[in-house]
C-alpha atoms as a PDB file:
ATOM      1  CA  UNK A   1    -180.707  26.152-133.025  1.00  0.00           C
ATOM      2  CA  UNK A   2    -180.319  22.469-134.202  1.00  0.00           C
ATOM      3  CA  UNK A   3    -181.282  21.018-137.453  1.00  0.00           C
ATOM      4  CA  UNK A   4    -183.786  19.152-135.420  1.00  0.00           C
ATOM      5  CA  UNK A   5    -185.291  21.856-133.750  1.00  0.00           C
ATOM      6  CA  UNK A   6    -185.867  23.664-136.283  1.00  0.00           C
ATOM      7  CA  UNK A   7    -187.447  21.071-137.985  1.00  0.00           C
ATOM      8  CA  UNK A   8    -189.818  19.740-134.792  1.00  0.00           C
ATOM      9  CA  UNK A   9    -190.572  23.839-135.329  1.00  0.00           C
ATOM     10  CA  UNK A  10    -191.665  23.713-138.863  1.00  0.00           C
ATOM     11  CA  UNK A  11    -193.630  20.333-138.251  1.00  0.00           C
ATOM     12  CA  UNK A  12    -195.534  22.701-135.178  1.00  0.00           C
ATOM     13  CA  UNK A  13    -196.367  25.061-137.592  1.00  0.00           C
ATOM     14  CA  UNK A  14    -197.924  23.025-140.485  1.00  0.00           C
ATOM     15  CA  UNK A  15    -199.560  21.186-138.068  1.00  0.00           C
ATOM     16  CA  UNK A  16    -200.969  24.428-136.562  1.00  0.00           C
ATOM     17  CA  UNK A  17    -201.621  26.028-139.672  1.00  0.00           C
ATOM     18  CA  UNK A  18    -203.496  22.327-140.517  1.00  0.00           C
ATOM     19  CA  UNK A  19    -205.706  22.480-137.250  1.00  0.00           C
ATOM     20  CA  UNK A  20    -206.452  26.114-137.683  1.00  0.00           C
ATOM     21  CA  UNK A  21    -207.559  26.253-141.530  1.00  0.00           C
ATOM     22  CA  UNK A  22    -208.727  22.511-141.277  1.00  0.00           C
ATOM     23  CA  UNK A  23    -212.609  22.989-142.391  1.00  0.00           C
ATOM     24  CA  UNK A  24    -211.154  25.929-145.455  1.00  0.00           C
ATOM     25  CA  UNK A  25    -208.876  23.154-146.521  1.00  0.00           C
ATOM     26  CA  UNK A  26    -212.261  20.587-146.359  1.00  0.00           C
ATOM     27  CA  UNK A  27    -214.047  22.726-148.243  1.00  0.00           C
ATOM     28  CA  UNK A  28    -210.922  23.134-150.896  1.00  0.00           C
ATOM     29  CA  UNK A  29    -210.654  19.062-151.305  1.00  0.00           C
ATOM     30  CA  UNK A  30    -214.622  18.562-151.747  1.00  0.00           C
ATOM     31  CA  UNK A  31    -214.316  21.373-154.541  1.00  0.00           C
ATOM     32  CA  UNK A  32    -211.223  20.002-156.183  1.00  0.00           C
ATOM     33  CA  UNK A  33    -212.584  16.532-155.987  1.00  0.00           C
ATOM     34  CA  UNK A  34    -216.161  17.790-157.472  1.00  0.00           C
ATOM     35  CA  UNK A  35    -214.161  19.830-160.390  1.00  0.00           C
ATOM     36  CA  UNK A  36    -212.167  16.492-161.280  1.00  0.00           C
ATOM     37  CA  UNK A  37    -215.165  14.303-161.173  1.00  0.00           C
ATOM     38  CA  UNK A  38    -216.576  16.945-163.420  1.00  0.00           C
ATOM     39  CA  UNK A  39    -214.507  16.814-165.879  1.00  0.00           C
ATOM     40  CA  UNK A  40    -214.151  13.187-166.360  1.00  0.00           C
ATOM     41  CA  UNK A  41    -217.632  13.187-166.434  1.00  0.00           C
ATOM     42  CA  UNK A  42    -217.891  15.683-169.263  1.00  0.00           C
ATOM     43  CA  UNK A  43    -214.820  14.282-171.050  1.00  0.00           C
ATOM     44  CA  UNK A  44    -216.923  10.663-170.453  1.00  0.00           C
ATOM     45  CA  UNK A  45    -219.876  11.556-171.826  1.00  0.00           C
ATOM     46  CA  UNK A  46    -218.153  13.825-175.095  1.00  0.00           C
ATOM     47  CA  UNK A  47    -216.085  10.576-175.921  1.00  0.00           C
ATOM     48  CA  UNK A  48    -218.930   8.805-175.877  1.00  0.00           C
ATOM     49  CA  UNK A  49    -220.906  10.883-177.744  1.00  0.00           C
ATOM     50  CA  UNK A  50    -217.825  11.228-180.509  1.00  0.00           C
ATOM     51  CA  UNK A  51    -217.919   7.236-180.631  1.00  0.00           C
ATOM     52  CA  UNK A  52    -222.132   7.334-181.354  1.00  0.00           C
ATOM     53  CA  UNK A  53    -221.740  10.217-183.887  1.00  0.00           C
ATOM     54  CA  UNK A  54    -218.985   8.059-186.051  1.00  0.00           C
ATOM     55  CA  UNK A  55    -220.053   4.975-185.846  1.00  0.00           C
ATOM     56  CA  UNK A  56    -223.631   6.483-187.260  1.00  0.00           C
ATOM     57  CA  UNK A  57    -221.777   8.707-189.643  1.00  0.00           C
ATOM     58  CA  UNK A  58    -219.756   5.798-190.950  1.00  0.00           C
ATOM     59  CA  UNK A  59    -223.204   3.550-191.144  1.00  0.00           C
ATOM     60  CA  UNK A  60    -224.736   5.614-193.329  1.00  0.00           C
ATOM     61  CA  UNK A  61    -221.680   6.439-195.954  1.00  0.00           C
ATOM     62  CA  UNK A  62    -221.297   2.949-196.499  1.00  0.00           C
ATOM     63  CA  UNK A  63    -224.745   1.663-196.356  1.00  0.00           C
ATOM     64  CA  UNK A  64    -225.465   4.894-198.977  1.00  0.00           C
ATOM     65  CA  UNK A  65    -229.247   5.067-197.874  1.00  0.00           C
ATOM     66  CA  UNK A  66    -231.258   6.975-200.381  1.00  0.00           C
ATOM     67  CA  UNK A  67    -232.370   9.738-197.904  1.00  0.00           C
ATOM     68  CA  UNK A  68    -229.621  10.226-195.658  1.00  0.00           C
ATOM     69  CA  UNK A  69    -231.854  10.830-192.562  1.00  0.00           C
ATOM     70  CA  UNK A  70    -229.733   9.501-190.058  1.00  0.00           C
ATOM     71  CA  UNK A  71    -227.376  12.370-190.823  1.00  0.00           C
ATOM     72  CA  UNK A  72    -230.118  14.543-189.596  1.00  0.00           C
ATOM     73  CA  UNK A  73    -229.847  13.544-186.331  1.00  0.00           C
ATOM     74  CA  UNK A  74    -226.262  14.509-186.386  1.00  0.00           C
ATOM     75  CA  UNK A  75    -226.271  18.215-187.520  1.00  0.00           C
ATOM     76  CA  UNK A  76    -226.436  19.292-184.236  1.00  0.00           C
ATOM     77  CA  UNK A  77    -223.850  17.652-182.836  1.00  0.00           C
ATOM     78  CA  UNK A  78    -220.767  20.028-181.508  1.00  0.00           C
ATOM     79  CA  UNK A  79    -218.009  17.342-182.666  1.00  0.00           C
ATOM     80  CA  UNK A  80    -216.277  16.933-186.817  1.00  0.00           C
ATOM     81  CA  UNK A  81    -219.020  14.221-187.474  1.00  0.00           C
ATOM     82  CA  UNK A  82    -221.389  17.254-187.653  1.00  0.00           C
ATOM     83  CA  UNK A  83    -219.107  19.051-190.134  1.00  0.00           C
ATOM     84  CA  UNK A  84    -219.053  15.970-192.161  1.00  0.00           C
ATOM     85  CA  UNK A  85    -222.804  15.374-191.469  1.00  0.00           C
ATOM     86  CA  UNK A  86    -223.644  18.807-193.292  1.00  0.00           C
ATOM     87  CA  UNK A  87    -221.372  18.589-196.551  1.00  0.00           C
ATOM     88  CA  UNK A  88    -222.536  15.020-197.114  1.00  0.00           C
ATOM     89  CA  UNK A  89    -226.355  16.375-196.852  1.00  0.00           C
ATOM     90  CA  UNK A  90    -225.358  19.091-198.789  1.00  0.00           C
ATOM     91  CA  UNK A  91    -223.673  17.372-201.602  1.00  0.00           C
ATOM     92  CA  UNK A  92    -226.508  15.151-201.253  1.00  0.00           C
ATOM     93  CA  UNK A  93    -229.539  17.923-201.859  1.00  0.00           C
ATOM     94  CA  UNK A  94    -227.537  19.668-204.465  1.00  0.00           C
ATOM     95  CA  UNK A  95    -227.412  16.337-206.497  1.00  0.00           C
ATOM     96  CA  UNK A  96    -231.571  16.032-205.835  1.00  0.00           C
ATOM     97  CA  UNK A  97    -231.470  20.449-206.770  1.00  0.00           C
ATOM     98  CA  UNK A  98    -232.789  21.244-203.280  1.00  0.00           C
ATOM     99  CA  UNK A  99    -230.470  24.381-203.456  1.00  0.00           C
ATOM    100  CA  UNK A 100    -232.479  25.835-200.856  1.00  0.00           C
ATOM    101  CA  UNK A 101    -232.190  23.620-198.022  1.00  0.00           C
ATOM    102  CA  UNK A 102    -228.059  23.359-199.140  1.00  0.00           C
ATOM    103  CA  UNK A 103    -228.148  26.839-198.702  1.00  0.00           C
ATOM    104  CA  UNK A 104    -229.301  26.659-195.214  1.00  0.00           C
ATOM    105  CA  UNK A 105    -226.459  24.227-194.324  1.00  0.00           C
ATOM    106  CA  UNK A 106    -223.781  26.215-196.240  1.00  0.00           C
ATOM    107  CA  UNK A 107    -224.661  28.954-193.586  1.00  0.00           C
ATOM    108  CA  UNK A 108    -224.667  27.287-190.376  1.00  0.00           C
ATOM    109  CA  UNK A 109    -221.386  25.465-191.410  1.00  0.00           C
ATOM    110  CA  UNK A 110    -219.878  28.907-192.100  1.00  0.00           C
ATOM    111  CA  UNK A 111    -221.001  30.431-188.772  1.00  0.00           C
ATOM    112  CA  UNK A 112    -219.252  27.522-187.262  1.00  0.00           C
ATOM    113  CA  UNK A 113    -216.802  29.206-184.423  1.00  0.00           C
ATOM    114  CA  UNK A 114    -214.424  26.044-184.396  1.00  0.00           C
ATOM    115  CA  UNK A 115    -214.237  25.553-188.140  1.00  0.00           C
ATOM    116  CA  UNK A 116    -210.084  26.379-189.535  1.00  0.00           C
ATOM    117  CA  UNK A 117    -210.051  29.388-191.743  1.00  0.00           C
ATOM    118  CA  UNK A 118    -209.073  27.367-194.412  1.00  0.00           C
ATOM    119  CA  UNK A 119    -212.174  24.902-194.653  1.00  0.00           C
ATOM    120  CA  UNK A 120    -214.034  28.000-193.878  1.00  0.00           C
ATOM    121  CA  UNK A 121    -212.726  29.242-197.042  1.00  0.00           C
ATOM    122  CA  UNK A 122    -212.910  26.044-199.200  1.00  0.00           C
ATOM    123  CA  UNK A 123    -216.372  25.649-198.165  1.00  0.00           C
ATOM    124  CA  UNK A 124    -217.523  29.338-198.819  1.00  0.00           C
ATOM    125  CA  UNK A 125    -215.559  29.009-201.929  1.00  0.00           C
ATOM    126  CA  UNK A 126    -217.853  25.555-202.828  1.00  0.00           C
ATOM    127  CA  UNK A 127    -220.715  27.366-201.675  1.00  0.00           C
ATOM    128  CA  UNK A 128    -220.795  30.467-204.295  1.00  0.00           C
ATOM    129  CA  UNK A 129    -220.132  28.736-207.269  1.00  0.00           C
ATOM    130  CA  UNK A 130    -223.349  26.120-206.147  1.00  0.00           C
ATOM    131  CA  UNK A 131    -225.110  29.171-205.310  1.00  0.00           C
ATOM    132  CA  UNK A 132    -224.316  30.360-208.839  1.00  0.00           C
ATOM    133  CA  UNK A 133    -225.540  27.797-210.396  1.00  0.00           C
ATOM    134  CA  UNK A 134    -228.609  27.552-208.889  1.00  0.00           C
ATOM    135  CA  UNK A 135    -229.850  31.172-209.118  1.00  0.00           C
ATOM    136  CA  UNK A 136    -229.744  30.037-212.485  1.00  0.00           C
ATOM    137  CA  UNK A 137    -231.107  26.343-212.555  1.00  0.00           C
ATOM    138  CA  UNK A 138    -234.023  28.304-210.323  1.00  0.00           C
ATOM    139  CA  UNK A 139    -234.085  31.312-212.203  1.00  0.00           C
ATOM    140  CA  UNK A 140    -233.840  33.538-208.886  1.00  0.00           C
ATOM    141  CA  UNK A 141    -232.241  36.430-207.064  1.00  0.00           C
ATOM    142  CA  UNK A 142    -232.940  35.120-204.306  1.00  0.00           C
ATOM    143  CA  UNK A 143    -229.649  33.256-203.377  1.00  0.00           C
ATOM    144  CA  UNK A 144    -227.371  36.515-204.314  1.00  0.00           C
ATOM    145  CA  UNK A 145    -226.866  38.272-201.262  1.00  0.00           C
ATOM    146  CA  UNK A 146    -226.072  34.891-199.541  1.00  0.00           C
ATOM    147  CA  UNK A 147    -223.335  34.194-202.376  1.00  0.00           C
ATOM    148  CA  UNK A 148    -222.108  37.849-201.671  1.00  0.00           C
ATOM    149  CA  UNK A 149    -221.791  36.770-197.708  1.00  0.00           C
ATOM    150  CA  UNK A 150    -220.329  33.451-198.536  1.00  0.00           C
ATOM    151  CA  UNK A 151    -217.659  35.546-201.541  1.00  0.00           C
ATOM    152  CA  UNK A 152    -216.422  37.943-198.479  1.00  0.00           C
ATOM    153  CA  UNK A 153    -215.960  34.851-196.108  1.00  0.00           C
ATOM    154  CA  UNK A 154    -212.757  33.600-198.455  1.00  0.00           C
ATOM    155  CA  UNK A 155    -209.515  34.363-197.709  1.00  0.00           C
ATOM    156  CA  UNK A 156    -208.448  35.776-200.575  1.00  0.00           C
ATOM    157  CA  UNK A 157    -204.645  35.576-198.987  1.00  0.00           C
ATOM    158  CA  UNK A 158    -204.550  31.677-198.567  1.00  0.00           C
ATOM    159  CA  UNK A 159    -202.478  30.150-201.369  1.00  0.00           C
ATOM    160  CA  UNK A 160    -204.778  30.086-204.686  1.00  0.00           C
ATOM    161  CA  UNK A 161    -207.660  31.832-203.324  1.00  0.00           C
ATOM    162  CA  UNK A 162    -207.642  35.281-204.229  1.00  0.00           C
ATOM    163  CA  UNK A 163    -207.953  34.212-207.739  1.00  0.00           C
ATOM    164  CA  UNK A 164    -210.994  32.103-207.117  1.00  0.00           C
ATOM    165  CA  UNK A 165    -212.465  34.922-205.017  1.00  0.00           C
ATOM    166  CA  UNK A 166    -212.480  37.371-208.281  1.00  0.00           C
ATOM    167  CA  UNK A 167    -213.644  35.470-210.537  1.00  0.00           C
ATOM    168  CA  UNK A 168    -216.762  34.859-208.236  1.00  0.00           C
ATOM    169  CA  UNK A 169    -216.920  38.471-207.631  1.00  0.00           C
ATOM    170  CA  UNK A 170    -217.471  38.456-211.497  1.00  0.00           C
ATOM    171  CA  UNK A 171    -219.630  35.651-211.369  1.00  0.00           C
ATOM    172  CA  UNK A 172    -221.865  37.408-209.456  1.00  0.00           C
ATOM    173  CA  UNK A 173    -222.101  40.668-211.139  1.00  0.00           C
ATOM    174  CA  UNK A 174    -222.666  38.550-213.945  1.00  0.00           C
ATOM    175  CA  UNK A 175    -225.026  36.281-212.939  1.00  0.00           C
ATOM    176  CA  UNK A 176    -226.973  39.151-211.605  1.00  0.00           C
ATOM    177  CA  UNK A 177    -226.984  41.111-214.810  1.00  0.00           C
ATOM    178  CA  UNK A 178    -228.518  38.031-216.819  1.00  0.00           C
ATOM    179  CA  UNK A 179    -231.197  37.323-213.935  1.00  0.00           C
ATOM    180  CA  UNK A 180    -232.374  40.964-214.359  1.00  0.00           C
ATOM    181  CA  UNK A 181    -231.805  40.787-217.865  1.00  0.00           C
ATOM    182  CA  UNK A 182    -229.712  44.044-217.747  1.00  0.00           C
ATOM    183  CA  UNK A 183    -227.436  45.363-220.512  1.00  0.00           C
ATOM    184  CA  UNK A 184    -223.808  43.648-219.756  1.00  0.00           C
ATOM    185  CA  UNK A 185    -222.060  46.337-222.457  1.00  0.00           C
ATOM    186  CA  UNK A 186    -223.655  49.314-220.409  1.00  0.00           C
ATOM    187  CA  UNK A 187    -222.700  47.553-216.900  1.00  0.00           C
ATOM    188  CA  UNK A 188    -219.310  49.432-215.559  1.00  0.00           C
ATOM    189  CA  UNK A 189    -219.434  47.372-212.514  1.00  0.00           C
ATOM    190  CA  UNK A 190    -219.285  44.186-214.234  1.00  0.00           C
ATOM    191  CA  UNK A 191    -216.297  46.104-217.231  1.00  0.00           C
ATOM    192  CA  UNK A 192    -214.515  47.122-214.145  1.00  0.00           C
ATOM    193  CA  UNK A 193    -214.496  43.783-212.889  1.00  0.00           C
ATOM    194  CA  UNK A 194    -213.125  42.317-215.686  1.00  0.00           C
ATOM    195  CA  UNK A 195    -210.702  44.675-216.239  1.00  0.00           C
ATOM    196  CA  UNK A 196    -209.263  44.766-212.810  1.00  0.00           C
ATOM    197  CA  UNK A 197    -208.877  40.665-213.243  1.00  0.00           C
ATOM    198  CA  UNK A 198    -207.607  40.450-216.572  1.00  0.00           C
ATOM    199  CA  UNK A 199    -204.848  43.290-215.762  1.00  0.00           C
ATOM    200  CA  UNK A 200    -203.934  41.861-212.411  1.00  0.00           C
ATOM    201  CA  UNK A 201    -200.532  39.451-211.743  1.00  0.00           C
ATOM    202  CA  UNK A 202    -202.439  38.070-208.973  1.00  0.00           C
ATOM    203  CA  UNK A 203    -204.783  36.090-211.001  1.00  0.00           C
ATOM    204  CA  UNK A 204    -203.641  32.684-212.250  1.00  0.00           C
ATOM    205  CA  UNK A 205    -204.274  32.632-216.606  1.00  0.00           C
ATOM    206  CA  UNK A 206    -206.678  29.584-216.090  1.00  0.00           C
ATOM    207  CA  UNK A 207    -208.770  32.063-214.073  1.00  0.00           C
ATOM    208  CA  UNK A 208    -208.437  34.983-217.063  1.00  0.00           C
ATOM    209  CA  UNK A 209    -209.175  32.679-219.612  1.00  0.00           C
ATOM    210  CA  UNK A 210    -212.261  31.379-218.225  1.00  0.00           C
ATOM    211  CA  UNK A 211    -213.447  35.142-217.067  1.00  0.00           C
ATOM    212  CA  UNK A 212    -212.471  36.432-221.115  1.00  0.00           C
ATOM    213  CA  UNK A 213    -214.900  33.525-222.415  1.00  0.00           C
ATOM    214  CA  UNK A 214    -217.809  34.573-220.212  1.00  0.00           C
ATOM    215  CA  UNK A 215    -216.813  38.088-221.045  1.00  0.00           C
ATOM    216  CA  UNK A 216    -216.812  37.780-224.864  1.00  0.00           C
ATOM    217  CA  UNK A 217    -219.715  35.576-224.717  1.00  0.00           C
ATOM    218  CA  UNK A 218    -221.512  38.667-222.747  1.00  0.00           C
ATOM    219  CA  UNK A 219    -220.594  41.212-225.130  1.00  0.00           C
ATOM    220  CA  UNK A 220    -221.861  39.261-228.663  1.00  0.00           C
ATOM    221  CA  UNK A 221    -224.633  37.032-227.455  1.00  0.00           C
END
């Protein structure tokens, strides 16, 4: 059989194939066609929505408004300007000591599914030691079981951070001792604590130092 033959053949047979399966192939296009307008409709529409979020996010930061509510309206949005939206309010209500509503934020930013392991960390790190300080500043208990979520949510094997990590393990054993006004000499949890960080290789001697002057201060106060 000839070259051209065989190809008049093969033309017969598309073109069969065509004629035969024409309204499946139809249907194919129109739902090809409706995917791709789809997507550049969502894509649109997201872009869009990016461009709205920073342009308000960048408003506020350099206009500095007292009350921040136009970050409000951007909390919710699933883009980094809502990231960025949260630790701004939060920095903001923990300079005004509204702990509580910080706390709030520090816990939807941490149950973020897109947010890197490592700002996860740096921000549950941030969050303990603020949480730590207020328990005290409010004279509660209330915040310690949140600072014990937010301590397990660090890394402790990301460069630097499994030092941080026990000394806010200590922090809290501490800061829960004085809240209850319990006995720190008679408390092995917080000893064991202590002893397990100052014996350790792992934990850098700024870290020690700091977690002997709390500890001495404990013992003779």
């Amino acid at each position: 059989m000839s070259q051209d033959n065989k190809n008049i053949n093969l033309f017969k047979k598309i073109q069969n194939f065509i004629f035969t399966n024409y309204i499946k192939i139809l249907i194919l296009l129109v739902i090809l066609f409706v995917v791709f307008i789809g997507h550049q409709s969502y894509s649109y529409f997201k872009i869009q929505n990016i461009k709205k979020s920073s342009i308000i996010f960048f408003d506020v930061i350099q206009d500095d408004q007292e009350y921040l509510i136009s970050l409000e309206n951007l909390i919710d949005d699933d883009n980094i300007f809502s990231i960025l939206s949260k630790l701004k309010l939060i920095q903001k209500n923990n300079n005004n000591k509204n702990y509580s509503y910080s706390n709030e934020l520090y816990k939807e930013l941490l149950s973020s599914p897109n947010l890197d392991n490592l700002y996860k960390t740096a921000i549950a790190s941030n969050a303990s030691y603020t949480m730590i300080n207020a328990s005290y500043e409010d004279n509660t208990i209330n915040y310690l079981n949140d600072i014990s979520i937010y301590i397990n949510n660090i890394n402790d094997e990301l460069d630097g951070y499994f030092s941080i990590k026990k000394e806010l393990e200590y922090l809290l054993i501490v800061t829960e001792i004085d809240l209850n006004k319990s006995e720190y000499n008679n408390n092995s949890k917080a000893l064991n604590k202590y002893n397990e960080i100052f014996n350790s290789s792992f934990v850098s001697a700024s870290i020690k130092e700091r977690v002997k002057k709390i500890h001495e201060f404990q013992l003779y106060k």
